[in-house]
Protein backbone atom coordinates (compact mmCIF):
# COMPACT_ATOMS: atom_id res chain seq x y z
CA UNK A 1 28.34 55.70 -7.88
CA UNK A 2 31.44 56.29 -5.44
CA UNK A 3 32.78 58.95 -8.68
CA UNK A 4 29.46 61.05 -8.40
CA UNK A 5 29.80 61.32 -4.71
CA UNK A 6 33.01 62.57 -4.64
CA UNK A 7 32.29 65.02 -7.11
CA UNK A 8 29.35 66.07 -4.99
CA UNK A 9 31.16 66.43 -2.11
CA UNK A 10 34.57 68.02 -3.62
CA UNK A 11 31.58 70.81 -4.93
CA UNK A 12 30.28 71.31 -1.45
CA UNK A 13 33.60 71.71 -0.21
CA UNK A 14 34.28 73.90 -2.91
CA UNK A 15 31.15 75.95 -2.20
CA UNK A 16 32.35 76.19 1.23
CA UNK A 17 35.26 77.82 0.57
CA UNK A 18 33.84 80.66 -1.43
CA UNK A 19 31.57 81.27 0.98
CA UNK A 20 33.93 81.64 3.91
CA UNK A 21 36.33 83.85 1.21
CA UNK A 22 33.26 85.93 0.80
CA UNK A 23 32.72 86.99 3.74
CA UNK A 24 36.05 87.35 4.66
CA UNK A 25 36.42 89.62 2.19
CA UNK A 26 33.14 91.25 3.05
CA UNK A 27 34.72 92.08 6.48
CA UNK A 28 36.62 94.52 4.89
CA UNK A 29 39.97 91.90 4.31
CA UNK A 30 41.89 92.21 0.98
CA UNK A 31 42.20 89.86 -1.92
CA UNK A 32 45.16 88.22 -0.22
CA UNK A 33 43.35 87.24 3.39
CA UNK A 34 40.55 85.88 1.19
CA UNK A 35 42.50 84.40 -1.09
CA UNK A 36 44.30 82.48 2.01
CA UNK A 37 41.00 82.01 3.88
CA UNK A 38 39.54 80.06 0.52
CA UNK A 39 42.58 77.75 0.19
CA UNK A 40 42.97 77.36 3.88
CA UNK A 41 38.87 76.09 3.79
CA UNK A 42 39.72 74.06 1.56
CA UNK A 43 42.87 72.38 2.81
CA UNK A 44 40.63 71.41 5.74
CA UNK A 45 38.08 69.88 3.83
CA UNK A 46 40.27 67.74 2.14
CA UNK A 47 41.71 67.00 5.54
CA UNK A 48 38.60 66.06 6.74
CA UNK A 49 37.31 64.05 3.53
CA UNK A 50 40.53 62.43 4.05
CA UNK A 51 40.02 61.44 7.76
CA UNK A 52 36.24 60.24 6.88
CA UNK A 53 37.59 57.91 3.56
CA UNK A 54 40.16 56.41 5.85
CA UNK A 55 37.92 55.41 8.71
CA UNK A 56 35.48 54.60 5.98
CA UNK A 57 37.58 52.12 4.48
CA UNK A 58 39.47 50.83 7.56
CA UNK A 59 35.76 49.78 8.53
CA UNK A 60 35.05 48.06 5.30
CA UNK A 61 38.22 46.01 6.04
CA UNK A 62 37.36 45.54 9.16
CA UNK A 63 34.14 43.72 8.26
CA UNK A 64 35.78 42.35 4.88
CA UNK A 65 38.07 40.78 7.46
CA UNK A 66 34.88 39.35 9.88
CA UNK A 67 33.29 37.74 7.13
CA UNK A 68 36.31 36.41 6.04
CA UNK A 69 36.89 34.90 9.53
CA UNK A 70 33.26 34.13 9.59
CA UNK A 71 33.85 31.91 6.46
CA UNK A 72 36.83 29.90 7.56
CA UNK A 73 34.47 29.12 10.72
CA UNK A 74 31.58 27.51 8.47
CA UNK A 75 34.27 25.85 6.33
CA UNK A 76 35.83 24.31 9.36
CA UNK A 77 32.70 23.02 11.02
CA UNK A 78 31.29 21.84 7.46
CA UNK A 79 34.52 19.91 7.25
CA UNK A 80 34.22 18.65 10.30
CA UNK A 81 30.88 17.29 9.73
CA UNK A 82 31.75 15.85 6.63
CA UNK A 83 34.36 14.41 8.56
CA UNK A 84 32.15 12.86 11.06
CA UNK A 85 29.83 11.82 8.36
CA UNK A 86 32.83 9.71 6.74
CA UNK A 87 33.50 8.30 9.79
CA UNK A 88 30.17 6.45 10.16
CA UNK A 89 29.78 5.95 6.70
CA UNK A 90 32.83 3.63 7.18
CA UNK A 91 31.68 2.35 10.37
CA UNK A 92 28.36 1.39 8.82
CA UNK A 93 29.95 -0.15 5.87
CA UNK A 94 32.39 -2.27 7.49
CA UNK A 95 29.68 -3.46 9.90
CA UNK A 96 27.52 -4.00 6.76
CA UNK A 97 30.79 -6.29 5.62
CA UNK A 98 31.00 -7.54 8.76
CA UNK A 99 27.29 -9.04 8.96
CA UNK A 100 27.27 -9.99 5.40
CA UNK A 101 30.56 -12.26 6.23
CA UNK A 102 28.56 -13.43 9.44
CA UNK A 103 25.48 -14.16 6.57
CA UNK A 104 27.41 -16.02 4.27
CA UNK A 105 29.69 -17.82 6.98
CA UNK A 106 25.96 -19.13 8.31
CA UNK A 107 25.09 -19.83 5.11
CA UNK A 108 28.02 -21.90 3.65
CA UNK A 109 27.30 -23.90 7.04
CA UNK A 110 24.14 -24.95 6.64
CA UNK A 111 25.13 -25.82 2.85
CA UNK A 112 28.05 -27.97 4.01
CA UNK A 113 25.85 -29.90 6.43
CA UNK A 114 23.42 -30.67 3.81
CA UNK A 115 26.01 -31.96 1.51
CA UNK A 116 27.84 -34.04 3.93
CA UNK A 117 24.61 -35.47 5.15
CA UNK A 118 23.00 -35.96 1.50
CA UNK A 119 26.55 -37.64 0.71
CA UNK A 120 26.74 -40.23 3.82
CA UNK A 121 23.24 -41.36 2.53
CA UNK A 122 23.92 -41.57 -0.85
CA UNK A 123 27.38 -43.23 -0.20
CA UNK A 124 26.06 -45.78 1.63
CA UNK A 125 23.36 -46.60 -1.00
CA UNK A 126 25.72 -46.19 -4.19
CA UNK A 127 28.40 -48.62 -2.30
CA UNK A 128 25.83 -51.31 -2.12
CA UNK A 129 25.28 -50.94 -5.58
CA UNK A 130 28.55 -51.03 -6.61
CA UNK A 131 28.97 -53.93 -4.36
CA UNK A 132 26.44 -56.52 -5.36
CA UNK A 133 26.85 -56.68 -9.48
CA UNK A 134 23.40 -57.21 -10.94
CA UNK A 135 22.43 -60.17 -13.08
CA UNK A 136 21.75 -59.64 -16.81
CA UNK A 137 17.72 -59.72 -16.26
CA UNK A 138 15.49 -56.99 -16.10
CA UNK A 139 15.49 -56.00 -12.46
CA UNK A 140 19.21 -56.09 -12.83
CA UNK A 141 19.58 -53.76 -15.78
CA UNK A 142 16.26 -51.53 -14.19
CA UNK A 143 18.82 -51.73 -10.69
CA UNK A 144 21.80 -50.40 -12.79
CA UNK A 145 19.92 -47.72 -14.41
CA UNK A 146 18.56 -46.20 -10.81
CA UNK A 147 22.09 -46.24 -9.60
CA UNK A 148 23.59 -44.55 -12.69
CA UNK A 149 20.75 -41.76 -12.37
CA UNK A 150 21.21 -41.95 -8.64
CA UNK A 151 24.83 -40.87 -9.61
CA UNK A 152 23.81 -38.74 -12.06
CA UNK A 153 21.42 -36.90 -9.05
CA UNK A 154 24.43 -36.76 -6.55
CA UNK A 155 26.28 -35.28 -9.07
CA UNK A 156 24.17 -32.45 -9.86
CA UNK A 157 23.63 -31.39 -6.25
CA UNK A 158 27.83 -32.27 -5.25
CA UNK A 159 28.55 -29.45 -8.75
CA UNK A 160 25.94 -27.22 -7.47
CA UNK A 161 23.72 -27.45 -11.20
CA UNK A 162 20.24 -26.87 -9.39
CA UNK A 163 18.57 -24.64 -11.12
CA UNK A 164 16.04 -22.09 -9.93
CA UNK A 165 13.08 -21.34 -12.52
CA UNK A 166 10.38 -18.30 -11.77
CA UNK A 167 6.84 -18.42 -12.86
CA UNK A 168 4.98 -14.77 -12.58
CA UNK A 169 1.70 -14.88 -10.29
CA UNK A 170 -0.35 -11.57 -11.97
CA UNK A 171 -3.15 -9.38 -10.72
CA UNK A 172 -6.68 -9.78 -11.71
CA UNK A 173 -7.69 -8.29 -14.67
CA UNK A 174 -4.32 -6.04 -14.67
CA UNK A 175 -2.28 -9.06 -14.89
CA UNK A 176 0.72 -7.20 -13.18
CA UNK A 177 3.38 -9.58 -11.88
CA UNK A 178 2.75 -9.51 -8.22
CA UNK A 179 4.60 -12.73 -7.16
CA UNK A 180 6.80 -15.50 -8.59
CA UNK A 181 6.38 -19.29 -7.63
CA UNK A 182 10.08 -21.29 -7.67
CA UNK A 183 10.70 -24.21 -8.71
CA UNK A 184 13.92 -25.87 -8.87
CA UNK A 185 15.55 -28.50 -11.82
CA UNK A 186 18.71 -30.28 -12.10
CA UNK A 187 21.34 -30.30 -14.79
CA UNK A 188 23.37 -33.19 -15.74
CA UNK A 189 27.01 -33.19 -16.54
CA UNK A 190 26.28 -32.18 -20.44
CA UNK A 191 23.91 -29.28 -19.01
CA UNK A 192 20.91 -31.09 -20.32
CA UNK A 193 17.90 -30.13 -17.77
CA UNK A 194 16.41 -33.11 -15.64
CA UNK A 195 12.25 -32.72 -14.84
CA UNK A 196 11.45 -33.30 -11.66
CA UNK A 197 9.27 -36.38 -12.94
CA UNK A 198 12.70 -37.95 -14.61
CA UNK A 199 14.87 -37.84 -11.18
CA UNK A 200 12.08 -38.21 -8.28
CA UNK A 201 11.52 -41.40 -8.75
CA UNK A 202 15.20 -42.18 -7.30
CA UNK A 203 15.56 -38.54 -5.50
CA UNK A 204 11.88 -39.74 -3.20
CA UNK A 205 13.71 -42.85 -2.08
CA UNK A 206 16.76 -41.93 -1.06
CA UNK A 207 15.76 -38.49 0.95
CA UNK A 208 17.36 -36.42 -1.65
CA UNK A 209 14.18 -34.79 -2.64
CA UNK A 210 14.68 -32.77 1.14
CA UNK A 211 18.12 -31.72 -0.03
CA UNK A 212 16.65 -30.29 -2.98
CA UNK A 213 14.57 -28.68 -1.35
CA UNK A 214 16.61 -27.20 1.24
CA UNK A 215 18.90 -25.76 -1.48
CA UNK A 216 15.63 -24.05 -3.20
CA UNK A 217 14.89 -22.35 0.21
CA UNK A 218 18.26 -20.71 0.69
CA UNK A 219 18.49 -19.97 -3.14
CA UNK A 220 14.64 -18.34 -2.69
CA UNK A 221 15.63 -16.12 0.57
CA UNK A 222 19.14 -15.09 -1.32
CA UNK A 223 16.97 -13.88 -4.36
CA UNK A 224 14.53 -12.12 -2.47
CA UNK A 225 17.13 -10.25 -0.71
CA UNK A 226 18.56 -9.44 -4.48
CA UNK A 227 15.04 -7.96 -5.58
CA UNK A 228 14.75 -6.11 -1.93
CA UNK A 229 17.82 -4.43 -2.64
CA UNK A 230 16.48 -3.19 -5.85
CA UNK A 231 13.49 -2.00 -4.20
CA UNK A 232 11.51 -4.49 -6.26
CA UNK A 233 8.41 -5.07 -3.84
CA UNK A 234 7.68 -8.90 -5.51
CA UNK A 235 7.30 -12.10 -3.11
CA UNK A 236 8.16 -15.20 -4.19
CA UNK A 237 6.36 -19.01 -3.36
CA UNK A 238 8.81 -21.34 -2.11
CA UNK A 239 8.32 -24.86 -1.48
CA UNK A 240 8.70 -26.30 1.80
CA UNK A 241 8.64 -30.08 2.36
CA UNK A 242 6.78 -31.16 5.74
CA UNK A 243 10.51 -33.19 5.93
CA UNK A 244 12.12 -30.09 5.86
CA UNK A 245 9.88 -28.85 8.80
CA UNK A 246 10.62 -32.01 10.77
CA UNK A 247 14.49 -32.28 9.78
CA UNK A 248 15.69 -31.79 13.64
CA UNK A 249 19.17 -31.00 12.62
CA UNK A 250 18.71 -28.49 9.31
CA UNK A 251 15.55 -26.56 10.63
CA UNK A 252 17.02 -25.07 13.91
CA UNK A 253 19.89 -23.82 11.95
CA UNK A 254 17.55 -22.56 8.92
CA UNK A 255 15.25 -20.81 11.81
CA UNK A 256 18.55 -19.26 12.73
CA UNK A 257 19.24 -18.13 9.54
CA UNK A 258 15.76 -16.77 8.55
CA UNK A 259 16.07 -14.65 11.99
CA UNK A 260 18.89 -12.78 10.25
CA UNK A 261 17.05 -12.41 7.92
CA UNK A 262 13.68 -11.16 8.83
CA UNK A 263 12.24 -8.12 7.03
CA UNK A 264 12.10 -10.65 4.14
CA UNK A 265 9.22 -11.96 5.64
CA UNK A 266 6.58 -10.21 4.05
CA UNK A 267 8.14 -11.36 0.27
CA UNK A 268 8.96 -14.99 0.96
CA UNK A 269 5.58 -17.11 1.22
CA UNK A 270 6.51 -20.97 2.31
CA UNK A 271 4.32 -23.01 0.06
CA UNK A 272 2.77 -26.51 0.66
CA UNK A 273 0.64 -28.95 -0.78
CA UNK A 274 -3.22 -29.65 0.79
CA UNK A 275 -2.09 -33.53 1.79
CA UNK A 276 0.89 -32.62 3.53
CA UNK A 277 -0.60 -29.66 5.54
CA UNK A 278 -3.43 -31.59 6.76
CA UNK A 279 -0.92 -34.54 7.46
CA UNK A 280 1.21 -32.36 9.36
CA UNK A 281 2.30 -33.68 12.82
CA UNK A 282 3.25 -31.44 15.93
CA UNK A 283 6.79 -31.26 15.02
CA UNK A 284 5.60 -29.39 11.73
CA UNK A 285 2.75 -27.77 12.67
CA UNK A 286 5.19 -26.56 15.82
CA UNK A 287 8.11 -24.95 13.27
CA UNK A 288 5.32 -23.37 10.43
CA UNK A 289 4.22 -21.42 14.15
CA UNK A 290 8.36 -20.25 14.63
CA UNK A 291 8.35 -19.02 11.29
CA UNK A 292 4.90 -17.01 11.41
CA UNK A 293 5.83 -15.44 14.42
CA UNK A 294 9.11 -14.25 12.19
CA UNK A 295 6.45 -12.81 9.61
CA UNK A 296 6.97 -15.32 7.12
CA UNK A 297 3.84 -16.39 5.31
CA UNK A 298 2.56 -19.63 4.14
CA UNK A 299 0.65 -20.97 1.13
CA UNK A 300 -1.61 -24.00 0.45
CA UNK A 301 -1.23 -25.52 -3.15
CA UNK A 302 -1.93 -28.79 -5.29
CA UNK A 303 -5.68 -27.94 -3.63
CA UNK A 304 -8.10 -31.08 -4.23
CA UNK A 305 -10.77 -30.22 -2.73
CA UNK A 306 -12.73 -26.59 -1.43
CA UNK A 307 -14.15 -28.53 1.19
CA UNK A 308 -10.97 -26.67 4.06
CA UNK A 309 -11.40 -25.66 7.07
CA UNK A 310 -10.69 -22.10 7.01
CA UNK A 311 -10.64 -21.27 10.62
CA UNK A 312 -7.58 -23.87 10.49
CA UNK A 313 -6.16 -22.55 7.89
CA UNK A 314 -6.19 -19.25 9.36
CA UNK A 315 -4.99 -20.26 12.67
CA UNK A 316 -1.57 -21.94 10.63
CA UNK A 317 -1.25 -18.31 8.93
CA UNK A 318 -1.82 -19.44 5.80
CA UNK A 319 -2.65 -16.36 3.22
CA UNK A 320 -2.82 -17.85 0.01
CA UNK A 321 -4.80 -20.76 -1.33
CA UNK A 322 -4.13 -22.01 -4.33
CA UNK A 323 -6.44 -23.57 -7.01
CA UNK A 324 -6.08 -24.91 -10.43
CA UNK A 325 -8.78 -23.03 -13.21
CA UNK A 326 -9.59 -26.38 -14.00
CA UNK A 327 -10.68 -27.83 -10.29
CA UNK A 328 -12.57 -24.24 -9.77
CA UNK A 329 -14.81 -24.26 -13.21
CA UNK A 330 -15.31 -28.05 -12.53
CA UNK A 331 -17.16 -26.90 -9.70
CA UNK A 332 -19.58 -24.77 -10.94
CA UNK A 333 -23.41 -25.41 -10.92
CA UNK A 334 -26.34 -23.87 -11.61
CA UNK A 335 -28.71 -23.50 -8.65
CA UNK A 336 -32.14 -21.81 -8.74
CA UNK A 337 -30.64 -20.02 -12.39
CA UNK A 338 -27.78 -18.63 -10.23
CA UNK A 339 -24.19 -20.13 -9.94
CA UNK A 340 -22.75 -21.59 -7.26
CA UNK A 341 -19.50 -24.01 -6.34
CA UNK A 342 -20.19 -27.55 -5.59
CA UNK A 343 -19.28 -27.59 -1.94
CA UNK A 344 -20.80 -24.35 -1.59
CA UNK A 345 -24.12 -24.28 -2.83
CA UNK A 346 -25.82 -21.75 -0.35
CA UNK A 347 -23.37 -18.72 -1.93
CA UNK A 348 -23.09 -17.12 -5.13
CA UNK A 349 -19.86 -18.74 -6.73
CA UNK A 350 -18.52 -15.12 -6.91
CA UNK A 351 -18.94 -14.87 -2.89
CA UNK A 352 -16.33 -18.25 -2.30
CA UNK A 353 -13.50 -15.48 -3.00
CA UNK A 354 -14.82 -13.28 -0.45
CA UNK A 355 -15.73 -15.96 2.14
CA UNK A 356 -11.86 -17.09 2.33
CA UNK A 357 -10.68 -13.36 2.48
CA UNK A 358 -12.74 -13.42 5.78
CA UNK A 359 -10.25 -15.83 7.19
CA UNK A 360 -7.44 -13.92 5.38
CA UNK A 361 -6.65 -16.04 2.49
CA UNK A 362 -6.27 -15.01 -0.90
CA UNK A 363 -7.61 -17.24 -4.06
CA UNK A 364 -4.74 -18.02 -6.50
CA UNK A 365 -6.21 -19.77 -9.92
CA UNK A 366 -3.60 -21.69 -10.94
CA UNK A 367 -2.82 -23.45 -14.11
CA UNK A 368 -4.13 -21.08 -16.51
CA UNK A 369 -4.06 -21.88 -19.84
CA UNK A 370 -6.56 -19.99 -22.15
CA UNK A 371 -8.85 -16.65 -22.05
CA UNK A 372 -11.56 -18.43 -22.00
CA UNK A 373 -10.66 -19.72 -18.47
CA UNK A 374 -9.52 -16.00 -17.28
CA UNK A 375 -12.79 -14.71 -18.11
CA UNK A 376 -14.81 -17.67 -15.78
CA UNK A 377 -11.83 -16.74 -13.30
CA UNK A 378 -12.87 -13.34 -13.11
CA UNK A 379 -16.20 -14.19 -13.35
CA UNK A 380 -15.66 -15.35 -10.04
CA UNK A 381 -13.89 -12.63 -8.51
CA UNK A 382 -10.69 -14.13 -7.73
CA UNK A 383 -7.76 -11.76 -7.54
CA UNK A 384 -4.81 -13.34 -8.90
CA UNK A 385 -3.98 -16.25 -11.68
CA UNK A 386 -1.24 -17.86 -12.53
CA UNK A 387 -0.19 -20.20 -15.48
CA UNK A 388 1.07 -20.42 -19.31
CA UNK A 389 -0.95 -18.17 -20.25
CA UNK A 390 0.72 -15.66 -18.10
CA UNK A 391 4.35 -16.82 -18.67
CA UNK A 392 5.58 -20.14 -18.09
CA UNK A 393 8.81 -20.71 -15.72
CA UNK A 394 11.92 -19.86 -16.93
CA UNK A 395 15.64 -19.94 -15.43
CA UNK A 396 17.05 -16.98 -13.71
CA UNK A 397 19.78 -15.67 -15.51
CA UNK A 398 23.05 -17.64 -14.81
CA UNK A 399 25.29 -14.29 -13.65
CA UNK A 400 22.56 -13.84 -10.53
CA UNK A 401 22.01 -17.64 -9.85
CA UNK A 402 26.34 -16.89 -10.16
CA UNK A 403 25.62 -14.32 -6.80
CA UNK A 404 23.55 -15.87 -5.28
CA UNK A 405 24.97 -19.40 -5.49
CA UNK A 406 27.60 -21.08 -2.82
CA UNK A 407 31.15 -21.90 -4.77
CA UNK A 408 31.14 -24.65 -6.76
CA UNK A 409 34.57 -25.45 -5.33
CA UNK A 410 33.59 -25.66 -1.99
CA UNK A 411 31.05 -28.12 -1.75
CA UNK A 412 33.75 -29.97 -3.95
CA UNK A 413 35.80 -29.54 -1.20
CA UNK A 414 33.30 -30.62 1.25
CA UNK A 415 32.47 -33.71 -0.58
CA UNK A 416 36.31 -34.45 -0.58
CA UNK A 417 36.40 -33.78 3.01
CA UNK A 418 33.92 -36.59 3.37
CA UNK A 419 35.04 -38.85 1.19
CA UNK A 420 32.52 -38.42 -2.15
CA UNK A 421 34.37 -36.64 -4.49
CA UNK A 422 33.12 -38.65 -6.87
CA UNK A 423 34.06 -41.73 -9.08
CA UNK A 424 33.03 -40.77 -12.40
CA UNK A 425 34.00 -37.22 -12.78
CA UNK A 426 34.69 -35.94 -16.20
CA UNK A 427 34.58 -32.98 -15.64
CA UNK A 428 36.37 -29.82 -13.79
């Protein structure tokens, strides 16, 4: 484009020329004064054309230049903000490191107080045993065996092999995993798993049961964070012992702990059974109010009866209410050709779901085992089910549990601190 324009404008000035050497000529000059007055025209046209492509270009520079500077300005204030956006990334993340120390510092606290009080009791129990030799009869050998299980208990918690297991709680009819109950099982020294029904029976006795316990809770709140983090929106039931609740010296400290730990509150539901919430003293009913007014939820299992009060339940901030398919379908009747529920034989059976979500519960049928049983469960509008049929428990996988565990070595340590390490160990 810049070519055709200079031709264009080298043929006006061109033009030009002959035009003035016309009519020089015209005026009655010779060839030579038109001659001169054609190149002369045209020497100043150049002249000019010259001047015009000079100041042309010294302005293109000019702005070239601007934009240039213009450039190095955005770079420098883009770098600067990037800058400035480093900066507080590293702020955040060491404060991030900084709290998460402060987390697990609070955390590996509360562990070591529950081992050091689990191993005083135990101590004191096992040294009487080991004390007093039992005779050859059958108390005596049934005495040896609860001490060498006893052992076999402290062991497990002292190594840290409590296990946590998940059972899925699903959505009515989708059956979408919604929740997960926990449960927790030990692991002797050959890694063979202990049911609950094989160790209670010496765990009850000795107040271990609460240590168990305790450890589930802090395993259930460092899991939920895990699935948070993931942006997996799934609570998870947690057992709480009313012992727990009442323990004066590990609940402050867990209360603590759960502060710090807050916006889990809407995926951690505290679970516990009918007998113990309606046996609940101040003390307990006192600390389920702390932890409500934290956001945490609470749940109502091993149900044996519908006959609640509601407006109770309500008032303790209890959501869920859990009942076994077996206790609901055993409490259908037939009444006027329509069915109703036992204790509730003014209401459609399909209404008892919508009577408790007045008072803000939820219906949970628990223990479901067949189709059969989903389609009564459904039958009675009930949103969510949980059982075998669904999935049965299983063990989260041992590089998580790995995470989310304390060290092995240093409730070791803590043991040896306080004189437990252990008489029996063979292994590392």
């Amino acid at each position: 484009m810049r070519k055709i324009t200079t031709a264009l404008l080298m043929s006006a000035y061109l033009f030009i020329a002959m035009i003035v050497a016309a009519l020089v000529w015209r005026g009655g000059a010779g060839w030579e004064t038109s001659s001169a007055a054609l190149m002369g025209t045209l020497g100043l046209a150049f002249a000019f054309h010259t001047l015009i492509a000079q100041g042309a270009t010294r302005i293109a520079l000019t702005r070239e230049i601007e934009a240039i500077r213009e450039a190095h300005r955005l770079l420098a204030d883009a770098l600067e903000a990037t800058q400035d956006t480093i900066n507080g990334l590293a702020a955040k993340i060491e404060d991030g490191a900084l709290k998460r120390s402060e987390e697990l510092t609070d955390e590996v606290r509360l562990l070591e107080d529950m081992v050091q009080r689990m191993g005083e009791e135990l101590e004191v129990r096992l040294s009487g045993l080991r004390a007093h030799p039992q005779p050859e009869s059958f108390d005596g050998r049934r005495s040896r065996q609860t001490a060498a299980l006893l052992e076999t208990v402290r062991e497990a918690l002292a190594d840290n092999r409590v296990d946590l297991y998940l059972q899925p709680v699903v959505s009515l009819p989708q059956r979408k995993t919604v929740f997960y109950e926990s449960f927790s099982r030990l692991r002797d020294e050959t890694g063979r798993v202990m049911m609950p029904a094989e160790y209670l029976s010496v765990a009850e006795p000795e107040g271990l049961v609460t240590t168990i316990d305790n450890l589930l809770l802090f395993r259930c709140v460092q899991i939920v964070r895990r699935l948070a983090k993931q942006d997996r929106r799934v609570g998870i039931f947690c057992n709480v012992s009313p012992a727990s609740l009442a323990d004066e010296a590990f609940f402050p400290q867990f209360l603590e702990f759960l502060a710090d730990n807050r916006d889990l509150g809407g995926a951690l539901i505290f679970e516990l059974g009918q007998a113990a919430f309606e046996a609940r003293g101040a003390v307990e009913a006192r600390n389920m109010s702390k932890l409500a007014d934290l956001g945490f939820r609470f749940s109502l299992d091993k149900v044996q009866t519908l006959d609640l009060d509601f407006q109770d339940l309500q008032r303790s901030d209890v959501k869920f209410l859990k009942v076994s398919a077996e206790l609901l379908l055993e409490q259908l009747l037939d009444v006027d050709g329509e069915p109703a529920l036992r204790e509730f034989k003014d209401i459609h059976a399909s209404d008892f779901a919508t009577l408790t979500r007045r008072y803000g519960l939820e219906v949970v049928a628990e223990k479901v085992e067949s189709e059969r049983q989903v389609v009564d469960v459904l039958e009675l509008e009930i949103g969510y089910g949980q059982g075998h049929l669904f999935g049965e428990p299983r063990a989260i996988k041992e590089q998580v549990l790995a995470e989310t565990d304390p060290p092995a070595e240093f409730i070791r340590s803590s043991l040896h601190h306080t004189g437990l390490s252990g008489r029996r160990r063979k292994y590392g």
